[in-house]
Protein backbone atom coordinates (compact mmCIF):
# COMPACT_ATOMS: atom_id res chain seq x y z
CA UNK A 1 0.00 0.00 0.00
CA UNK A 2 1.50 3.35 -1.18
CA UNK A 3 -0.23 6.85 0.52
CA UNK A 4 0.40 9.30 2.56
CA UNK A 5 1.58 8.44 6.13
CA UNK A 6 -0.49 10.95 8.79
CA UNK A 7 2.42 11.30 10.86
CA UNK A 8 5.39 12.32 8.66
CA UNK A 9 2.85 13.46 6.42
CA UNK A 10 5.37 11.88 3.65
CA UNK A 11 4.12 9.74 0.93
CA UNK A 12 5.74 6.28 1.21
CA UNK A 13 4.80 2.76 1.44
CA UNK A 14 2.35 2.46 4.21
CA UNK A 15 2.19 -0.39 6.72
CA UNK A 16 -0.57 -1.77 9.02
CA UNK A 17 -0.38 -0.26 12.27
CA UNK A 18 -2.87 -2.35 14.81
CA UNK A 19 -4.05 0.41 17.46
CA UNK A 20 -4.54 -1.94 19.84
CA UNK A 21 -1.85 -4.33 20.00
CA UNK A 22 -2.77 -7.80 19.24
CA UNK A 23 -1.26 -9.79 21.56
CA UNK A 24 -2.85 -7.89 24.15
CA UNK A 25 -6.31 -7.75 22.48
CA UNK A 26 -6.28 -10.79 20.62
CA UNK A 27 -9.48 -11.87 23.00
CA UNK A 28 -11.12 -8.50 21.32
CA UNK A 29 -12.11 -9.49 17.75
CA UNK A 30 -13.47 -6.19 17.10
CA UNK A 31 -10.54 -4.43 18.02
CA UNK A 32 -8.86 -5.76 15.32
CA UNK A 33 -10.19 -3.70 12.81
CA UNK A 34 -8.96 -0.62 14.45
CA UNK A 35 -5.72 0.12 11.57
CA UNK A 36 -3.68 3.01 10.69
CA UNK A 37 -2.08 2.81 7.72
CA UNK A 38 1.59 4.50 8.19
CA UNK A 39 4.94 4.28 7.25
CA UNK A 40 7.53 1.86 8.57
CA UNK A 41 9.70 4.74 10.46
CA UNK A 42 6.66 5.79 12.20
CA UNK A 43 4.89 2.54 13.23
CA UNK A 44 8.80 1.93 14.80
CA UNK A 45 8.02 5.02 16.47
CA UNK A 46 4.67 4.40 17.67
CA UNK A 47 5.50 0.54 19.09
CA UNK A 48 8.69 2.11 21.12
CA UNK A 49 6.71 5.07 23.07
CA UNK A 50 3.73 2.45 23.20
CA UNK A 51 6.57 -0.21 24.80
CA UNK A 52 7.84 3.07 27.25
CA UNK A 53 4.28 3.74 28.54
CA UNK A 54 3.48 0.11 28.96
CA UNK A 55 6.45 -0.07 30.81
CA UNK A 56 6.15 2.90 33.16
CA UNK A 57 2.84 1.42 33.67
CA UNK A 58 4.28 -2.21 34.92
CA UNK A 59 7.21 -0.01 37.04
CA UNK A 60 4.54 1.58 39.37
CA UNK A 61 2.78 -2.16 39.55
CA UNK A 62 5.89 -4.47 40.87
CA UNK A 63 3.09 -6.34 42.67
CA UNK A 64 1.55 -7.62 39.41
CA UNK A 65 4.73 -9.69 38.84
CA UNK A 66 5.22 -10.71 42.43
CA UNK A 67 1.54 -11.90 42.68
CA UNK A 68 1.99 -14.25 39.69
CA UNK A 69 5.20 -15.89 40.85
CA UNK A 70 2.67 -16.36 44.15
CA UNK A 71 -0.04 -17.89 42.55
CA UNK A 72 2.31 -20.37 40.46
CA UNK A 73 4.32 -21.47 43.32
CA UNK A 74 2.68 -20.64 46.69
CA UNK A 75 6.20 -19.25 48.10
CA UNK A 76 5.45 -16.23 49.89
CA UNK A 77 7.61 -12.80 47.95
CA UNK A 78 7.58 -10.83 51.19
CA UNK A 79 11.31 -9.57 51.01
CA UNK A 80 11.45 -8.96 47.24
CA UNK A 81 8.61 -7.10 46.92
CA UNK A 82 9.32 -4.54 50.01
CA UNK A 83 12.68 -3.82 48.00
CA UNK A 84 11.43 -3.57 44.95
CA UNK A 85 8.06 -1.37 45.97
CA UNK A 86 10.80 0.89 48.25
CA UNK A 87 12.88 1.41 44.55
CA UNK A 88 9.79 2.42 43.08
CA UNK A 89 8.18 5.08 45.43
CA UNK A 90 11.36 7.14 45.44
């Protein structure tokens, strides 16, 4: 597909971009449909500050991780959680 990417506002080959990822939707058919068509340089663009807000997301939610490790193996994650939750509120 060759157009006009809304970003750059440059007219390139366009790729699919899905606006909600897949692999976190994939249990939301209709979200599927949700494209963008833009250029490669931009959809790398968009997936790296979509990556750095997930991920400053996650940081301030250590106990997500910790709770999962719990439920798989029933060990208590007391100790690593208090150092880990002390890293994050500073």
């Amino acid at each position: 597909m060759y157009g006009y990417c809304p970003i750059c506002k440059k007219r390139k080959t366009l790729t699919k971009h899905h606006i909600f990822r897949s692999a976190v939707w994939k249990d939301m058919p209709e979200t599927q449909s949700e494209i963008l068509p833009i250029c490669r340089q931009c959809h790398n663009l968009v997936e790296l500050e979509i990556t750095r807000r997930e991920n400053a997301i996650l940081q301030k939610n250590p106990d997500l991780y910790v709770d999962v490790v719990r439920d798989f193996t029933g060990r208590s994650m007391n100790g690593v959680f208090k150092r880990i939750h002390q890293r994050v509120r500073v």
